[in-house]
N, C-alpha and C. Protein backbone atom coordinates (compact mmCIF):
# COMPACT_ATOMS: atom_id res chain seq x y z
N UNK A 1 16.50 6.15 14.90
CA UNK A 1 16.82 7.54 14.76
C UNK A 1 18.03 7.86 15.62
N UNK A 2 18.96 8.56 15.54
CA UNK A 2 20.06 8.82 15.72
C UNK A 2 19.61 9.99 16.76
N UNK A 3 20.68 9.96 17.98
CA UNK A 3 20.64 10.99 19.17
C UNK A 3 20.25 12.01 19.00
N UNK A 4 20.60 12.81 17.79
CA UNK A 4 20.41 14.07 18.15
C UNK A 4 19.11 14.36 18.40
N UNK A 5 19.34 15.60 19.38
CA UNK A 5 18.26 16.41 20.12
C UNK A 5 17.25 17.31 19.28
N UNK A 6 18.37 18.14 18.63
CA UNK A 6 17.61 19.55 17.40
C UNK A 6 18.13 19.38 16.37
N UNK A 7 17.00 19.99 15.48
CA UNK A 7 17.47 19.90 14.18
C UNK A 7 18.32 21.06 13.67
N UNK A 8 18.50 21.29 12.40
CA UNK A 8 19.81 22.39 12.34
C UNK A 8 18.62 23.87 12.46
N UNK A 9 19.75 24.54 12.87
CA UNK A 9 19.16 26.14 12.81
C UNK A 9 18.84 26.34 11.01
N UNK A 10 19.68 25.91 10.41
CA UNK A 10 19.36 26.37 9.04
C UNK A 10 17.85 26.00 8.50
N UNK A 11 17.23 25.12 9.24
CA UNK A 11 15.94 24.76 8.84
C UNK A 11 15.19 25.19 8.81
N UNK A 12 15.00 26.72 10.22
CA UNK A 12 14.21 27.43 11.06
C UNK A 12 13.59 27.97 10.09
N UNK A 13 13.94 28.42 8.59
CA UNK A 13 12.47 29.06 7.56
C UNK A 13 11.30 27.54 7.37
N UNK A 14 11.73 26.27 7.88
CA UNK A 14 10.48 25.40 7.12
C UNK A 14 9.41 25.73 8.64
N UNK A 15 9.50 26.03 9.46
CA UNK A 15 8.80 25.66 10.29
C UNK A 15 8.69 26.90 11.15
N UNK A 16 8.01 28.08 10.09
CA UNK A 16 7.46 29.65 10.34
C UNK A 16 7.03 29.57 11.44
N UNK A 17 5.89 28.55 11.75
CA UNK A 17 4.40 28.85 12.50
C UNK A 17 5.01 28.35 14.08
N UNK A 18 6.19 27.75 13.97
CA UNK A 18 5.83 27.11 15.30
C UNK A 18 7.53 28.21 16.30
N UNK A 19 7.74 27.81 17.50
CA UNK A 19 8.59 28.33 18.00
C UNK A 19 9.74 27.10 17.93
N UNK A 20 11.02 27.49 16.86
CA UNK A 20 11.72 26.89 16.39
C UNK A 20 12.81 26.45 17.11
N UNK A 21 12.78 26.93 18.19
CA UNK A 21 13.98 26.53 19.33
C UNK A 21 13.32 25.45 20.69
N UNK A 22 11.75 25.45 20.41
CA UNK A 22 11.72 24.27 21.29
C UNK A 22 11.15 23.11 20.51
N UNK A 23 11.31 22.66 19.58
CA UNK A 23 11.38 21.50 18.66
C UNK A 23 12.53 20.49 18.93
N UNK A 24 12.45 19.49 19.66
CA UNK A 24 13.05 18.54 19.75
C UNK A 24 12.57 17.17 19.00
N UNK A 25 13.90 16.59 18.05
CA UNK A 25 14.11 15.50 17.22
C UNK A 25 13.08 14.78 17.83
N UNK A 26 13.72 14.06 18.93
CA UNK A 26 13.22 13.09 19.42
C UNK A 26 11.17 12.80 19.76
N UNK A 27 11.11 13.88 20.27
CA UNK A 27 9.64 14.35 20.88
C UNK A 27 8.82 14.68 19.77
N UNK A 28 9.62 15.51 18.65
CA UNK A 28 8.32 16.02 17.79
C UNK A 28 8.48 15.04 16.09
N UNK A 29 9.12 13.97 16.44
CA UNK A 29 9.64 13.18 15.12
C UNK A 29 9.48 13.82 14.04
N UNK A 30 7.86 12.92 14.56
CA UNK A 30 6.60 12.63 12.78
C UNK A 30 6.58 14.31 12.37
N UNK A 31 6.37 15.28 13.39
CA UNK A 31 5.89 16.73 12.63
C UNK A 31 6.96 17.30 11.92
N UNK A 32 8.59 17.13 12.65
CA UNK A 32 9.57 17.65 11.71
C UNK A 32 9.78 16.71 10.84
N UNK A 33 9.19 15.57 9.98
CA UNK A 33 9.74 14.56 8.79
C UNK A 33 8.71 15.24 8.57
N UNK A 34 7.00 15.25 8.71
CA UNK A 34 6.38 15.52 7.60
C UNK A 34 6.68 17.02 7.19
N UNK A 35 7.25 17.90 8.11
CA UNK A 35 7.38 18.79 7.21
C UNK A 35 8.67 19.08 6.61
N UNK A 36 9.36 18.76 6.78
CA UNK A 36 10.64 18.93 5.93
C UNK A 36 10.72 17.93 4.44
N UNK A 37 9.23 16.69 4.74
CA UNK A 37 9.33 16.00 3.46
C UNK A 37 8.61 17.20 2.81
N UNK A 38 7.65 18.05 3.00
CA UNK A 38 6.75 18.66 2.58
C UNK A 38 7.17 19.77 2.08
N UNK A 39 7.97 20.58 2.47
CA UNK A 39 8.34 21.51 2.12
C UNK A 39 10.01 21.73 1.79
N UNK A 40 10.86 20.87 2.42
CA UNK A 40 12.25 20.93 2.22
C UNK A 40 12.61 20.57 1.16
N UNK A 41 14.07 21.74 1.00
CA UNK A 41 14.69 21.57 -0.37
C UNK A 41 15.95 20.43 -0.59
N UNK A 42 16.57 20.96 -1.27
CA UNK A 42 17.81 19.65 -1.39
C UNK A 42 18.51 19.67 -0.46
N UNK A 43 18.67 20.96 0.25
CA UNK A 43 19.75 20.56 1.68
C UNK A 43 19.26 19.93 3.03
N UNK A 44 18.02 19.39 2.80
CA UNK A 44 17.18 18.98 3.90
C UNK A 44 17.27 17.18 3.77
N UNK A 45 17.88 16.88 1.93
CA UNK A 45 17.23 15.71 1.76
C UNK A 45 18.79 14.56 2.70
N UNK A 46 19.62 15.04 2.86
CA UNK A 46 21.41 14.69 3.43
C UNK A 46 20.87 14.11 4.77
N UNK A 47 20.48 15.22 5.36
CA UNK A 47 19.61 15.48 6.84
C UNK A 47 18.97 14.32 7.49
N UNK A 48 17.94 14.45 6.59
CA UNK A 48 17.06 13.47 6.69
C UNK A 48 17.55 11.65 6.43
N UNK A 49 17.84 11.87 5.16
CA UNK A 49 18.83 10.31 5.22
C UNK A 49 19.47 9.86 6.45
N UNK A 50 20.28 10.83 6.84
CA UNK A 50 20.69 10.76 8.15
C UNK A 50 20.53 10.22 9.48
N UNK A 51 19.18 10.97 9.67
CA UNK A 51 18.58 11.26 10.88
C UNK A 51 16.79 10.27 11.17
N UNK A 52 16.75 9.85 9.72
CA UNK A 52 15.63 8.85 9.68
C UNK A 52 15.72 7.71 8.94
N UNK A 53 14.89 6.66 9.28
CA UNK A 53 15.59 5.34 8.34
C UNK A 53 14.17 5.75 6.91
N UNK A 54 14.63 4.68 6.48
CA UNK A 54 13.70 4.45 5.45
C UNK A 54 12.33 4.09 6.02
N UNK A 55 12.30 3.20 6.66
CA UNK A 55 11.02 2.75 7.37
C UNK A 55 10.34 3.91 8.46
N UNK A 56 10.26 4.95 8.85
CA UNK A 56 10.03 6.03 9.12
C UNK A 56 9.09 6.89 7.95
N UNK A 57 9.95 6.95 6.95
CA UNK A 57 9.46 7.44 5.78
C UNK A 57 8.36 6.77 5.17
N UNK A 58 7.97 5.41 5.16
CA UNK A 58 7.63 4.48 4.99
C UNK A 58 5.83 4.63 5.38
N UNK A 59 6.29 5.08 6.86
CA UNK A 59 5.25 4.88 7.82
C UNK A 59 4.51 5.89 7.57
N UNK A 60 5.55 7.22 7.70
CA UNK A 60 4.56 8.41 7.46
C UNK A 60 4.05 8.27 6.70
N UNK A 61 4.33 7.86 5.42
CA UNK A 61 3.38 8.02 4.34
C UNK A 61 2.04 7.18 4.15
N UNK A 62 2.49 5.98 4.88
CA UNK A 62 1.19 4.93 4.68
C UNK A 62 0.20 5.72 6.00
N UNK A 63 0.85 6.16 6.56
CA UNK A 63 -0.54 6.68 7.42
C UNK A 63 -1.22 8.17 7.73
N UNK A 64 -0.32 8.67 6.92
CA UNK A 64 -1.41 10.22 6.73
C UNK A 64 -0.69 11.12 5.63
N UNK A 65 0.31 10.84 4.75
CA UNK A 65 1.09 11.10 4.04
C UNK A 65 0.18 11.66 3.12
N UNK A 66 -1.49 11.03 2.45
CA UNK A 66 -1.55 11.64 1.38
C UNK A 66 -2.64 12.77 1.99
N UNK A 67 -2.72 12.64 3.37
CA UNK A 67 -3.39 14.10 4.10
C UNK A 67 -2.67 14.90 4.33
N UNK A 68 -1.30 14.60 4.82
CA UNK A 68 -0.36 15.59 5.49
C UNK A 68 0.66 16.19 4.13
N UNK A 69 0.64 15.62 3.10
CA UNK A 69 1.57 16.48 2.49
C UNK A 69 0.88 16.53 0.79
N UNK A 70 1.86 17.37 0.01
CA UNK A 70 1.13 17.46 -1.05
C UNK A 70 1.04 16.67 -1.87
N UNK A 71 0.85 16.41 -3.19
CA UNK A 71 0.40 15.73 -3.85
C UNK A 71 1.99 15.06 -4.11
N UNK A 72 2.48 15.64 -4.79
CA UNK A 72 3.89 16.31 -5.18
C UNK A 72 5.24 15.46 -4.40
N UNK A 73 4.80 16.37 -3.42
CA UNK A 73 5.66 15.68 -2.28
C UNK A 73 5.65 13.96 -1.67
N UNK A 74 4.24 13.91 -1.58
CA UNK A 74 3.76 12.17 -1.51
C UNK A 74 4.28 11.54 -2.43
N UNK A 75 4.47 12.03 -3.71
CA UNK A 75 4.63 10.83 -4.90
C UNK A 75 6.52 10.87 -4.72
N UNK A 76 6.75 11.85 -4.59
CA UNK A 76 7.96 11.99 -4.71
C UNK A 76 9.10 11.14 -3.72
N UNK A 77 8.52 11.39 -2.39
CA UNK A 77 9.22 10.67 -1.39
C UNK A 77 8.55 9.01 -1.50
N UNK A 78 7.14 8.49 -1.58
CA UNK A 78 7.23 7.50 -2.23
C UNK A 78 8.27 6.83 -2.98
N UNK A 79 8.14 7.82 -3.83
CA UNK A 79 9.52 6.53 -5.10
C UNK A 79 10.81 6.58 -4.63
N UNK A 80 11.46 8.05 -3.47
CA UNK A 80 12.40 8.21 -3.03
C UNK A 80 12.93 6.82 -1.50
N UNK A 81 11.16 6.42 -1.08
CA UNK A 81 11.74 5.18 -0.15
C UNK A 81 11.81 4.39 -0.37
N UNK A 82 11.70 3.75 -1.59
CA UNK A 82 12.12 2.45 -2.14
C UNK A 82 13.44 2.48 -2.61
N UNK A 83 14.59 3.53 -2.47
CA UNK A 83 15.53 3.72 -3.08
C UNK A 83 17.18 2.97 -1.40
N UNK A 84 16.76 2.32 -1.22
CA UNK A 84 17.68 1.86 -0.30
C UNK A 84 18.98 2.00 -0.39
N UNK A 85 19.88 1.96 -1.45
CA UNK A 85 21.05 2.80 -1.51
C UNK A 85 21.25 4.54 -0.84
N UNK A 86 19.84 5.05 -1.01
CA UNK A 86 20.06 6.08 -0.64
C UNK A 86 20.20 6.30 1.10
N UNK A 87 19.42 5.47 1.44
CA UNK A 87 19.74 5.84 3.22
C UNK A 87 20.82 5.34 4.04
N UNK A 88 21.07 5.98 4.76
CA UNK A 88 22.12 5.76 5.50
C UNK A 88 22.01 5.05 6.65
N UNK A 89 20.73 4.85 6.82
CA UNK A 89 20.20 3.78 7.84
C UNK A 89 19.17 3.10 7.18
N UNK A 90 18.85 1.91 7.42
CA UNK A 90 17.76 1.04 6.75
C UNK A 90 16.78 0.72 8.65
């Protein structure tokens, strides 16, 4: 995962419930991937390529992915991590 500290301000509608300015990358990983896989739109998906490898994605999902997110979303990022052209880190 790449340095950065915070994620963008533009994100601050996925993550209503929590206080959005002390969310750090590093510290809160797994909760900002599962929810930005969960609820984020297309400008989240750049981001994420970015800022997580494939194997991240990988993980979440094999280990609470089909508790933590929706049905929808599980199948989707599934077929989306086998897509290795797409990340920008492996």
């Amino acid at each position: 995962m790449k340095q950065t500290l915070r994620i963008p301000k533009k994100f601050n509608k996925y993550f209503w419930d929590v206080d959005f300015d002390k969310l750090v990358l590093k510290k809160h990983r797994n909760f900002i991937l599962e929810r930005l896989l969960n609820y984020g739109a297309f400008d989240t998906f750049s981001w994420i390529f970015s800022n997580f490898s494939m194997d991240d994605v990988k993980s979440l999902l094999k280990n609470n992915g089909k508790h933590s997110l929706s049905r929808n979303s599980y199948l989707f990022w599934g077929e989306i991590s086998k897509e290795k052209k797409m990340w920008k880190r492996n």
